[in-house]
C-alpha atoms as a PDB file:
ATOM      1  CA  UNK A   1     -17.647  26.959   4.076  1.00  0.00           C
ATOM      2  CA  UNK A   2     -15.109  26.914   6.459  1.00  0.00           C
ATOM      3  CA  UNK A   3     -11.515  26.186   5.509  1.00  0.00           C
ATOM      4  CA  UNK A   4     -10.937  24.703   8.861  1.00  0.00           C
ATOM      5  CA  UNK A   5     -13.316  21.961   8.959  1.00  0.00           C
ATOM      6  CA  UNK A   6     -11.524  20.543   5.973  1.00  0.00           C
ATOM      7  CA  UNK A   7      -8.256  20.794   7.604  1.00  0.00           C
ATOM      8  CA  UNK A   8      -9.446  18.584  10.356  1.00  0.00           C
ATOM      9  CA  UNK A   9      -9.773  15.859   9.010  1.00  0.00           C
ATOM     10  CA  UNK A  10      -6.070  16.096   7.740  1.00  0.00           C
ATOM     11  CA  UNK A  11      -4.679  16.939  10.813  1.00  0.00           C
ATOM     12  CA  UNK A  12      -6.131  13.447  12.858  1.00  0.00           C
ATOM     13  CA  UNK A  13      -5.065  11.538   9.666  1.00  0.00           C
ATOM     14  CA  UNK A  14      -1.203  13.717  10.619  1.00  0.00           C
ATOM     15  CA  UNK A  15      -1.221  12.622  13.895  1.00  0.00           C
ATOM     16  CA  UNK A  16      -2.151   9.276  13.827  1.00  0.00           C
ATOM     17  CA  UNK A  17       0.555   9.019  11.174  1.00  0.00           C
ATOM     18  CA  UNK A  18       3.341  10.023  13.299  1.00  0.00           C
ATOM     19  CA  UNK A  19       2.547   8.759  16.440  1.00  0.00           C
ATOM     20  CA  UNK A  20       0.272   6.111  16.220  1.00  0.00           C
ATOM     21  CA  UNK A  21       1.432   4.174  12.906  1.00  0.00           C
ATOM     22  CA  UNK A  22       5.179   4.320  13.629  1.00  0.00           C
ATOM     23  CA  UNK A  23       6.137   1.295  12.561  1.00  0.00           C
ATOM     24  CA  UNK A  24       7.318  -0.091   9.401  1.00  0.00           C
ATOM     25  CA  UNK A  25       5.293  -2.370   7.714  1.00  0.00           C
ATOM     26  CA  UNK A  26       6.297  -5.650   8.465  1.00  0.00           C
ATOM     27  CA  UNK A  27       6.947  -6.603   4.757  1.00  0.00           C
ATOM     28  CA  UNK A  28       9.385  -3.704   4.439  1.00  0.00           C
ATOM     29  CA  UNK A  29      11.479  -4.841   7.761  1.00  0.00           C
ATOM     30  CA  UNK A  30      10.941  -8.611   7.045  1.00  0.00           C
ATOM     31  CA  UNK A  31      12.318  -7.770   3.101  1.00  0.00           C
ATOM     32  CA  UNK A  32      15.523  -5.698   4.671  1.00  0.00           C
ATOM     33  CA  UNK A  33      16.551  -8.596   7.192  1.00  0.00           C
ATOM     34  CA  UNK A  34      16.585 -11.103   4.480  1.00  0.00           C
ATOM     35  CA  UNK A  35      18.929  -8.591   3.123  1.00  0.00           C
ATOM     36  CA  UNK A  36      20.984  -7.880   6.121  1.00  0.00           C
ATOM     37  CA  UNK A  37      21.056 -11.151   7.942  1.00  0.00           C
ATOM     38  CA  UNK A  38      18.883 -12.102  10.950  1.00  0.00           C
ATOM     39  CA  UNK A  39      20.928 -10.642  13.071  1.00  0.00           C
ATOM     40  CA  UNK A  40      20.330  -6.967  12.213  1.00  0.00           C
ATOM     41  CA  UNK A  41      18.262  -4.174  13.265  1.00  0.00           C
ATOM     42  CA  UNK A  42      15.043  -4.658  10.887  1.00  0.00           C
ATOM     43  CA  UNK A  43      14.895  -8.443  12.147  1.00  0.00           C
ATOM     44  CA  UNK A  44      14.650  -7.752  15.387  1.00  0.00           C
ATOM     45  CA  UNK A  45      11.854  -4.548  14.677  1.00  0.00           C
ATOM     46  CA  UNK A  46      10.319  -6.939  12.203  1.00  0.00           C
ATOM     47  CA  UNK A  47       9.848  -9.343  15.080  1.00  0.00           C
ATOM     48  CA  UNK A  48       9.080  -6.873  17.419  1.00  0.00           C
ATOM     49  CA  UNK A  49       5.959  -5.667  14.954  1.00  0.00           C
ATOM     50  CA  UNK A  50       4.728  -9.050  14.787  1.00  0.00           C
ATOM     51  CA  UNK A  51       4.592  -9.383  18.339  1.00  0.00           C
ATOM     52  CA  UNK A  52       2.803  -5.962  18.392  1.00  0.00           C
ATOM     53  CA  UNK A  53       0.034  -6.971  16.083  1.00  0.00           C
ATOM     54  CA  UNK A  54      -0.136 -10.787  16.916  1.00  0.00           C
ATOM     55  CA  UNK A  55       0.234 -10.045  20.744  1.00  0.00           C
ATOM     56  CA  UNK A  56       1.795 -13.321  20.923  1.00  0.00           C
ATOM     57  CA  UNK A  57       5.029 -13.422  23.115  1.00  0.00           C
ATOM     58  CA  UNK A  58       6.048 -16.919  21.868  1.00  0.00           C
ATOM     59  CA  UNK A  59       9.004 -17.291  19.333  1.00  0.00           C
ATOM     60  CA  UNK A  60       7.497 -20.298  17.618  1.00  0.00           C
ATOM     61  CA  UNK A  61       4.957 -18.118  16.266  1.00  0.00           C
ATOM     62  CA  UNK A  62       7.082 -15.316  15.886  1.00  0.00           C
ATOM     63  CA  UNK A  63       9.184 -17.273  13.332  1.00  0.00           C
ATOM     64  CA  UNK A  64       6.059 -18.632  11.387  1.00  0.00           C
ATOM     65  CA  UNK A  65       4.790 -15.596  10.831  1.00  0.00           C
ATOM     66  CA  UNK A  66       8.067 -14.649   9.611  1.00  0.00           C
ATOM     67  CA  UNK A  67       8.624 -17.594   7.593  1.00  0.00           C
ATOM     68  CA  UNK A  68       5.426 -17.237   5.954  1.00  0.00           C
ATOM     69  CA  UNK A  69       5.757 -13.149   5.305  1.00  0.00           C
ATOM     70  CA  UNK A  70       9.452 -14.235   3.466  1.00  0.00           C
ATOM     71  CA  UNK A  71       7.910 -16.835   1.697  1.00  0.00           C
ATOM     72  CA  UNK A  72       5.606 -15.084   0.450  1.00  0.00           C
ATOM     73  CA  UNK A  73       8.000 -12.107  -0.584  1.00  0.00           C
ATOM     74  CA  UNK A  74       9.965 -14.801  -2.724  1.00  0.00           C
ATOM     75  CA  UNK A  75       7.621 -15.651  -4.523  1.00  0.00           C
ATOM     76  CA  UNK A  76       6.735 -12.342  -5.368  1.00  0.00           C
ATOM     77  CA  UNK A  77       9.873 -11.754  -7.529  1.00  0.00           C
ATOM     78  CA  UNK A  78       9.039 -14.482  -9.813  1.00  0.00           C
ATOM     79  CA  UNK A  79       7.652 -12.404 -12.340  1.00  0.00           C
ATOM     80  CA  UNK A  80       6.689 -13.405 -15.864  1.00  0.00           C
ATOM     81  CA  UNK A  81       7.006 -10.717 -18.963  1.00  0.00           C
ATOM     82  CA  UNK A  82       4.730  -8.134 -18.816  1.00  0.00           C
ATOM     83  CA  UNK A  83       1.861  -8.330 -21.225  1.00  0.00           C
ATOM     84  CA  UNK A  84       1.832  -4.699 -23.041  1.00  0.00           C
ATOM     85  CA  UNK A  85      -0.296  -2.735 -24.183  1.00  0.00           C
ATOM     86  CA  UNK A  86      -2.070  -5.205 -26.533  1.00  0.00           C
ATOM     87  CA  UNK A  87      -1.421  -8.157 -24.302  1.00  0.00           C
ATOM     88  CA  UNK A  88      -3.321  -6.411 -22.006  1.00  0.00           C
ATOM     89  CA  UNK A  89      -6.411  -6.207 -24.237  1.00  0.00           C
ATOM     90  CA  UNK A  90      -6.312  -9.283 -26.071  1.00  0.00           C
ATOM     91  CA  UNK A  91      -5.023 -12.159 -23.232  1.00  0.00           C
ATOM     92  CA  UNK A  92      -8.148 -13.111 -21.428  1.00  0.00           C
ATOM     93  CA  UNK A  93      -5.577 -13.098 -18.190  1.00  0.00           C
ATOM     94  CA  UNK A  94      -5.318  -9.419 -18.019  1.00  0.00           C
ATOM     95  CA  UNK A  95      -8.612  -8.207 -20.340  1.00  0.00           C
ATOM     96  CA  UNK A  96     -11.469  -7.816 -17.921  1.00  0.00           C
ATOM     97  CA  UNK A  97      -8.808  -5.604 -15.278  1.00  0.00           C
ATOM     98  CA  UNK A  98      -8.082  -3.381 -18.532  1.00  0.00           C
ATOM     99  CA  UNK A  99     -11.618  -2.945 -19.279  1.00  0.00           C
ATOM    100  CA  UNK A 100     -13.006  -2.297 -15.931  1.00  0.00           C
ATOM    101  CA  UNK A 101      -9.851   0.602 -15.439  1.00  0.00           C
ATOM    102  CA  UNK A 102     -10.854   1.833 -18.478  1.00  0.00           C
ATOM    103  CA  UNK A 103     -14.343   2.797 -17.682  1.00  0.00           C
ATOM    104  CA  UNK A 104     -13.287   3.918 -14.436  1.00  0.00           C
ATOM    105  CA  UNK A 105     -11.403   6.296 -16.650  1.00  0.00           C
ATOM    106  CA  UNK A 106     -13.653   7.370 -18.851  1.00  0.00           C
ATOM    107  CA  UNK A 107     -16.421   7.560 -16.141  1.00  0.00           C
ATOM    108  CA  UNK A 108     -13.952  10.053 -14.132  1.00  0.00           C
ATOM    109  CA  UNK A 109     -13.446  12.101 -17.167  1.00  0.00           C
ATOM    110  CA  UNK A 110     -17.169  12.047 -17.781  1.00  0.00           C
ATOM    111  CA  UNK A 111     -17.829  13.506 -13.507  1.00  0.00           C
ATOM    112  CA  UNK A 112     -16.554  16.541 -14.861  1.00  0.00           C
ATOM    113  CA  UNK A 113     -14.416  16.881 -12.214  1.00  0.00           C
ATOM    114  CA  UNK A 114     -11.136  18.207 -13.661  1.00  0.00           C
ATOM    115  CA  UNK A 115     -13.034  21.610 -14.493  1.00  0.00           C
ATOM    116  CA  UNK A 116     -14.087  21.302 -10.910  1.00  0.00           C
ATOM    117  CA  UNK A 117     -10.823  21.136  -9.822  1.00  0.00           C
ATOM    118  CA  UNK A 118      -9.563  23.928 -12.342  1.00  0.00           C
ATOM    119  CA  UNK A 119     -11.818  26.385 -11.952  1.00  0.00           C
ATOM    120  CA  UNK A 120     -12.748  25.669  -8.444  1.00  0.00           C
ATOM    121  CA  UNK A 121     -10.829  29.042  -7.126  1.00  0.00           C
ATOM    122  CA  UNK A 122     -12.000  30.959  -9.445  1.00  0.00           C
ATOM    123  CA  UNK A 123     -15.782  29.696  -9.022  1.00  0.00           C
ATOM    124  CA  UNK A 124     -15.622  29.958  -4.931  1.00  0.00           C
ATOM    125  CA  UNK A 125     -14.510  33.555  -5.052  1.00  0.00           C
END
């Protein structure tokens, strides 16, 4: 197999990375100008982006897609205690996530794929 039909696929993922997806996210740059004032650079790139991906030139909706994406990042630092690691298995809130990552677990470990990944060079030699 040829090493440089794996590299392919890396090298569009590359390029579309740095030229096509140049942006910051819109959360980051909305999160900063909260921080700096809506004055500053990352408000005016954050409303820049959402003109980009709403294609909307109006500032009405400009500002209520901002309002909405700050909103919603305000919210997210409400947090409540974290449940541990036997809050996690006994509060019916966070049970059925733990269980379902833990079978993903155990059915990776069961692929056998670390020894793939191991002994891989020594088994395509």
């Amino acid at each position: 197999m040829s090493y440089s039909l794996q590299l392919l696929p890396v090298a569009i993922t590359t390029i579309l990375w740095l030229f096509v997806y140049k942006n910051e996210p819109m959360r980051f740059l909305i999160a900063e100008a909260e921080k700096n004032g809506l004055g500053s650079d990352a408000h005016k790139k954050a409303v820049q982006v959402i003109r980009e991906n709403y294609g909307e030139e109006t500032g009405q909706r400009d500002m209520e897609v901002y309002a909405e994406v700050a909103k919603a990042i305000n919210s997210e630092g409400v947090k409540g205690p974290s449940p541990g690691y036997i809050g996690s298995l006994t509060d019916p809130l966070y049970r059925r996530a733990t269980i379902v990552c833990i079978i993903f677990a155990i059915g990776v470990q069961l692929t056998g794929i670390n020894a793939i990944n191991i002994y891989s060079t020594t088994i395509y030699q």
